[in-house]
N, C-alpha and C. Protein backbone atom coordinates (compact mmCIF):
# COMPACT_ATOMS: atom_id res chain seq x y z
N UNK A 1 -0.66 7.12 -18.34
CA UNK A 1 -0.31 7.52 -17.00
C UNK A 1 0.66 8.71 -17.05
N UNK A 2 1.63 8.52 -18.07
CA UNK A 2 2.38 9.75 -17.88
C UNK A 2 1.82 10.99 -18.73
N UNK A 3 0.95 10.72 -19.97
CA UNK A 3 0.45 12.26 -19.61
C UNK A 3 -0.55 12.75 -19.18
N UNK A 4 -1.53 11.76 -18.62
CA UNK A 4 -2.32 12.21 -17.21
C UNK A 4 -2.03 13.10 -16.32
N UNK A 5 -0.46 12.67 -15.88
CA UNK A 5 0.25 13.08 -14.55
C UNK A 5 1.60 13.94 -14.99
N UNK A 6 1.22 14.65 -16.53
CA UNK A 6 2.47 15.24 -16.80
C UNK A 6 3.03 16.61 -15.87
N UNK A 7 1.83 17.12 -15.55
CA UNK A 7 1.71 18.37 -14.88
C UNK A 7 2.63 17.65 -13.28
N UNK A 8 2.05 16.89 -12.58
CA UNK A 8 2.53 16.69 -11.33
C UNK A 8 3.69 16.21 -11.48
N UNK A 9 4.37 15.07 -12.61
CA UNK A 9 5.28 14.21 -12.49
C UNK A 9 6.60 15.41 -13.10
N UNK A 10 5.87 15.67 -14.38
CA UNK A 10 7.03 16.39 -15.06
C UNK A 10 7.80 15.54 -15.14
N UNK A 11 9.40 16.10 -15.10
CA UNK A 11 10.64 14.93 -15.55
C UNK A 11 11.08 14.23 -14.64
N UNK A 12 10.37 14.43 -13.18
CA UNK A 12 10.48 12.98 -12.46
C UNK A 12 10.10 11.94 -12.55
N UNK A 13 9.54 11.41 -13.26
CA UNK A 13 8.97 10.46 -13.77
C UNK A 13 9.02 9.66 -14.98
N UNK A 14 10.23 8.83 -15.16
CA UNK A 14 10.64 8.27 -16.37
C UNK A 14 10.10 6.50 -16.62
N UNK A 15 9.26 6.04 -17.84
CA UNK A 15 8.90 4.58 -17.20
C UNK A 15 10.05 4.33 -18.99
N UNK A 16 10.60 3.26 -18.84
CA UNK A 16 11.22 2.63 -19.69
C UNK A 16 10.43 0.85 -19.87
N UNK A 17 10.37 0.75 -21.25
CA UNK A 17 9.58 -0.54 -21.49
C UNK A 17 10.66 -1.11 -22.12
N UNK A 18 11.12 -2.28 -21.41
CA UNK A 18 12.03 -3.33 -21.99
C UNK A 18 11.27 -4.67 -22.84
N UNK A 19 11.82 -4.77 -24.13
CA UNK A 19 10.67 -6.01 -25.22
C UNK A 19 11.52 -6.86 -25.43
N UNK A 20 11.12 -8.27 -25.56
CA UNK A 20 11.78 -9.33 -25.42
C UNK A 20 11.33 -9.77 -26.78
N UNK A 21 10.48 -9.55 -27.57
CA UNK A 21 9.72 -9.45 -29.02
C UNK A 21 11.40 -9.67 -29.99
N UNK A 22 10.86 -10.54 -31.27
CA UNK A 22 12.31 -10.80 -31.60
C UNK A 22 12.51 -9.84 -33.16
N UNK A 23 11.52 -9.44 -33.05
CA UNK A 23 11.73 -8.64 -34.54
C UNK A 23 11.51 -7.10 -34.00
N UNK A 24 12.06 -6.39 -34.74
CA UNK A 24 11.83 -4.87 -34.81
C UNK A 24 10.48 -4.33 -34.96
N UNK A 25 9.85 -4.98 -35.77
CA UNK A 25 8.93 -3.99 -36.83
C UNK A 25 8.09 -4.47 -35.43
N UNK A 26 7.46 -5.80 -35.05
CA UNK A 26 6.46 -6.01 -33.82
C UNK A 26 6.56 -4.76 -32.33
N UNK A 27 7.94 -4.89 -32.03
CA UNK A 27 8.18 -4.00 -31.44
C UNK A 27 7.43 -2.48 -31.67
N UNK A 28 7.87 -1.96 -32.81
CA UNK A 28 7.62 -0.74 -33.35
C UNK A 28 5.84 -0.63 -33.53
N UNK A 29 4.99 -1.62 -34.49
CA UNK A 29 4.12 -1.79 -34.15
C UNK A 29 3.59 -1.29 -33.14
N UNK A 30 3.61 -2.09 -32.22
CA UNK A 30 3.37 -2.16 -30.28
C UNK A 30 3.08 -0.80 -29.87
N UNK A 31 4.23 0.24 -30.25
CA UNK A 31 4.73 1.21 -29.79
C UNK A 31 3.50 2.15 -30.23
N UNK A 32 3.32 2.12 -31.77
CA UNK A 32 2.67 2.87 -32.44
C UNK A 32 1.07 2.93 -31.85
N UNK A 33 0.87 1.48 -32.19
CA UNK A 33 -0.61 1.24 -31.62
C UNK A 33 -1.19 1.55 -30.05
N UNK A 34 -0.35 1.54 -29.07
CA UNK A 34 -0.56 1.86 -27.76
C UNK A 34 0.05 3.35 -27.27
N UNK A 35 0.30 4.32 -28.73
CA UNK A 35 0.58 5.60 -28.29
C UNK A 35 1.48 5.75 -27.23
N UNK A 36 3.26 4.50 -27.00
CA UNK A 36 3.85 4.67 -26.30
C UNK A 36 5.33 5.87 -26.29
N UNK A 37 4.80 7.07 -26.95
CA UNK A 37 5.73 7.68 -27.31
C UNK A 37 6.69 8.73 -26.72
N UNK A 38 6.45 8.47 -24.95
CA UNK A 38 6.78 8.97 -24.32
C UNK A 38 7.64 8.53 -23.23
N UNK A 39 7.58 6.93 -23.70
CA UNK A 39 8.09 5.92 -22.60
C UNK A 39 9.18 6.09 -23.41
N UNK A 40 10.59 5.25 -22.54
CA UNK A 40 11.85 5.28 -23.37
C UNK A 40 12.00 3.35 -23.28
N UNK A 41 12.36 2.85 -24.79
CA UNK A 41 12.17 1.65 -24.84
C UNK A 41 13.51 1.01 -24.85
N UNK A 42 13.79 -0.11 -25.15
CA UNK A 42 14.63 -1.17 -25.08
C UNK A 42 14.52 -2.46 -25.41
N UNK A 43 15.30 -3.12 -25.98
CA UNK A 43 14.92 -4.29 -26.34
C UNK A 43 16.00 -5.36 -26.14
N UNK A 44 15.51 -6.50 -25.78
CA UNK A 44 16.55 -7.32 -25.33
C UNK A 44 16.58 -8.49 -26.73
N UNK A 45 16.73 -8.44 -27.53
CA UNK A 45 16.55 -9.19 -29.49
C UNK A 45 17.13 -10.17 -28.56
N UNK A 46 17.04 -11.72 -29.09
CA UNK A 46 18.00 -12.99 -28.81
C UNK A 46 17.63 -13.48 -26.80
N UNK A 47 16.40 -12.82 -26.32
CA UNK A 47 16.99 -12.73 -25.24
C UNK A 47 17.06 -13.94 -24.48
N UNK A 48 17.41 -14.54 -23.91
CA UNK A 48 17.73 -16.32 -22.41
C UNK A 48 17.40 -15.70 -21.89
N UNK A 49 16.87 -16.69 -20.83
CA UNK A 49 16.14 -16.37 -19.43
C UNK A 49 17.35 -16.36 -18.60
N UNK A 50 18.67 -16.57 -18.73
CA UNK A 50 19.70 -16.69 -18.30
C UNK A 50 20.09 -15.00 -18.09
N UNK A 51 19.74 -14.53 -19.29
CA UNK A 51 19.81 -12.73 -19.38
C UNK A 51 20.56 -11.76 -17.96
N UNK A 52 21.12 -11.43 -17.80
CA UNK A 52 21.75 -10.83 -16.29
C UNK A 52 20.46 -10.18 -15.94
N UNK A 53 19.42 -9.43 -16.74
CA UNK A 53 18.35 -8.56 -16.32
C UNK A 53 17.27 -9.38 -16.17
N UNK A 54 17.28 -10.51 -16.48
CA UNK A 54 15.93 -11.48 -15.84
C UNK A 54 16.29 -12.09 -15.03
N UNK A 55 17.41 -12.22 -14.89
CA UNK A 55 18.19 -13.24 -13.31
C UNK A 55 17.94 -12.43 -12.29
N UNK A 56 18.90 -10.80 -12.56
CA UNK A 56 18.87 -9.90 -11.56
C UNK A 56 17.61 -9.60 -10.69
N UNK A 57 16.41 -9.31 -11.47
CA UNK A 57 15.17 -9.05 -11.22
C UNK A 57 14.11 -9.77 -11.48
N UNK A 58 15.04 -11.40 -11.14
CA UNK A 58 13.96 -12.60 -10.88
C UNK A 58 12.87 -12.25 -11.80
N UNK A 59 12.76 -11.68 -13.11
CA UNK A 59 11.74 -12.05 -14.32
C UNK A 59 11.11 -12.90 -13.96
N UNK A 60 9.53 -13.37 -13.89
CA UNK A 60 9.01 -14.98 -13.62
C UNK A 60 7.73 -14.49 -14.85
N UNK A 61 7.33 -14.03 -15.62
CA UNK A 61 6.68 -13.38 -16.49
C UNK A 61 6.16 -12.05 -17.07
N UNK A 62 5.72 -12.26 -17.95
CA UNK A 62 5.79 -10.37 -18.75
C UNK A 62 4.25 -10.41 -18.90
N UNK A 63 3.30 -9.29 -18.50
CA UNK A 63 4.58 -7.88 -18.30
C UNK A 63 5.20 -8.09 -16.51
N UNK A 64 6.17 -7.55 -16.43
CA UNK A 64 7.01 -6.99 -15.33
C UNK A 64 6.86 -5.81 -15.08
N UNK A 65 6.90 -5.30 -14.08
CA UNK A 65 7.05 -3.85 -13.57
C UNK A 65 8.43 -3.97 -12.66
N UNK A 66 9.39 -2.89 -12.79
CA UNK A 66 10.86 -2.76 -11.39
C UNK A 66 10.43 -1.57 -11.69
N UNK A 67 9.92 -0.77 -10.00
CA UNK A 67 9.58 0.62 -9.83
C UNK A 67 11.01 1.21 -8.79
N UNK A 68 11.91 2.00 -9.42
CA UNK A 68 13.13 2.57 -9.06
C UNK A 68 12.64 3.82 -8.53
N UNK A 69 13.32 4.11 -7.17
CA UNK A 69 12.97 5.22 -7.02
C UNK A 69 14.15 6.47 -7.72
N UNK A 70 13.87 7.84 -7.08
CA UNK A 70 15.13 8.60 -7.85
C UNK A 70 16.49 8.72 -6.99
N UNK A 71 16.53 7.49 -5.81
CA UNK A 71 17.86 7.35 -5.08
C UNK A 71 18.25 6.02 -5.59
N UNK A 72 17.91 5.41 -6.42
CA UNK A 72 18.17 3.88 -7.20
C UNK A 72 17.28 3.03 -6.03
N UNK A 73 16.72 2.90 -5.13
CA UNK A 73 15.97 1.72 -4.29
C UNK A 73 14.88 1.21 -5.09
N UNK A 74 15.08 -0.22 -5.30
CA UNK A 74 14.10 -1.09 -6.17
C UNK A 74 12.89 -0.74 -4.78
N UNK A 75 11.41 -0.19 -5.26
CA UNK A 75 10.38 -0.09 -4.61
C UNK A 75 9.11 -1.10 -5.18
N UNK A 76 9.25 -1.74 -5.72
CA UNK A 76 8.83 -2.72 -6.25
C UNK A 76 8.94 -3.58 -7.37
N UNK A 77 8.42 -4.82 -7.37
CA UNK A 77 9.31 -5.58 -8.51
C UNK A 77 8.05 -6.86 -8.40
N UNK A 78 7.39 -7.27 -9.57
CA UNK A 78 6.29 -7.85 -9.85
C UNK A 78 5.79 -7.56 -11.28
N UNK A 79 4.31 -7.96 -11.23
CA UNK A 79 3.52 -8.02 -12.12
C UNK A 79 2.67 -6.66 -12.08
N UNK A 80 2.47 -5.76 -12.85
CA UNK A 80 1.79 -4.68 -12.51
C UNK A 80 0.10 -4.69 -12.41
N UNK A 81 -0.18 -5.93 -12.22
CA UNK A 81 -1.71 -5.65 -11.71
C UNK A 81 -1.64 -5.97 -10.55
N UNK A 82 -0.71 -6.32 -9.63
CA UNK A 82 -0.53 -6.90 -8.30
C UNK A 82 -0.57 -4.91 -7.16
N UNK A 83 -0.56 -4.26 -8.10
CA UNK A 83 -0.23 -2.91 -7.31
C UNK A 83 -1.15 -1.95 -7.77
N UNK A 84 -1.19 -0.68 -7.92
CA UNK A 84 -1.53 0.66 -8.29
C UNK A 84 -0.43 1.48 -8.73
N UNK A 85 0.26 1.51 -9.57
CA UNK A 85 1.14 1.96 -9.87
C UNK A 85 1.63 3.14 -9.91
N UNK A 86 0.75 4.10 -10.64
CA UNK A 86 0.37 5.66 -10.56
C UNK A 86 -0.10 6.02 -8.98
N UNK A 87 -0.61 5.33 -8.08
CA UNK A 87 -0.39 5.57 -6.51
C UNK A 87 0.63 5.55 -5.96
N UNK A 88 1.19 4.33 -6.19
CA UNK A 88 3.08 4.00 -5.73
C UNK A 88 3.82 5.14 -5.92
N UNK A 89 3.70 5.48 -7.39
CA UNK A 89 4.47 6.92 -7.79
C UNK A 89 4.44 8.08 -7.22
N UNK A 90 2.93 8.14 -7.05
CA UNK A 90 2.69 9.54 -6.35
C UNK A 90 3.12 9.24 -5.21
């Protein structure tokens, strides 16, 4: 999606993938194999469902999508087959 839409999005458009995966190398893996090298990642190692970022944003399973706009307003928050995502954006 983002370099589909690199031309339109350019650097408005940042998606960050947060992994709950407990080892590195799976993580890294992941990354490699799905050519995610443009997304900016994160990882929550050790993580509870207690987590301030799965409480905050009611986590109820992965994957998750929280679509931020560029004034901080959560514009959606779900499962990303529940939407169009690359529509939302545009």
């Amino acid at each position: 999606m983002l370099e589909k839409n690199e031309g339109i999005w350019g650097d408005k458009v940042r998606i960050i993938g947060v992994s709950v995966d407990e080892e590195k190398e799976v993580i890294q893996q992941r990354v490699t194999n799905k050519k995610w090298e443009k997304i900016t990642h994160l990882t929550l190692l050790g993580w509870k469902k207690d987590h301030p970022l799965i409480q905050e944003f009611k986590v109820s399973g992965i994957p998750f999508v929280c679509l931020v706009s560029k004034w901080g307003k959560i514009n959606y928050v779900g499962h990303p087959s529940q939407i169009n995502l690359e529509a939302r954006i545009n």
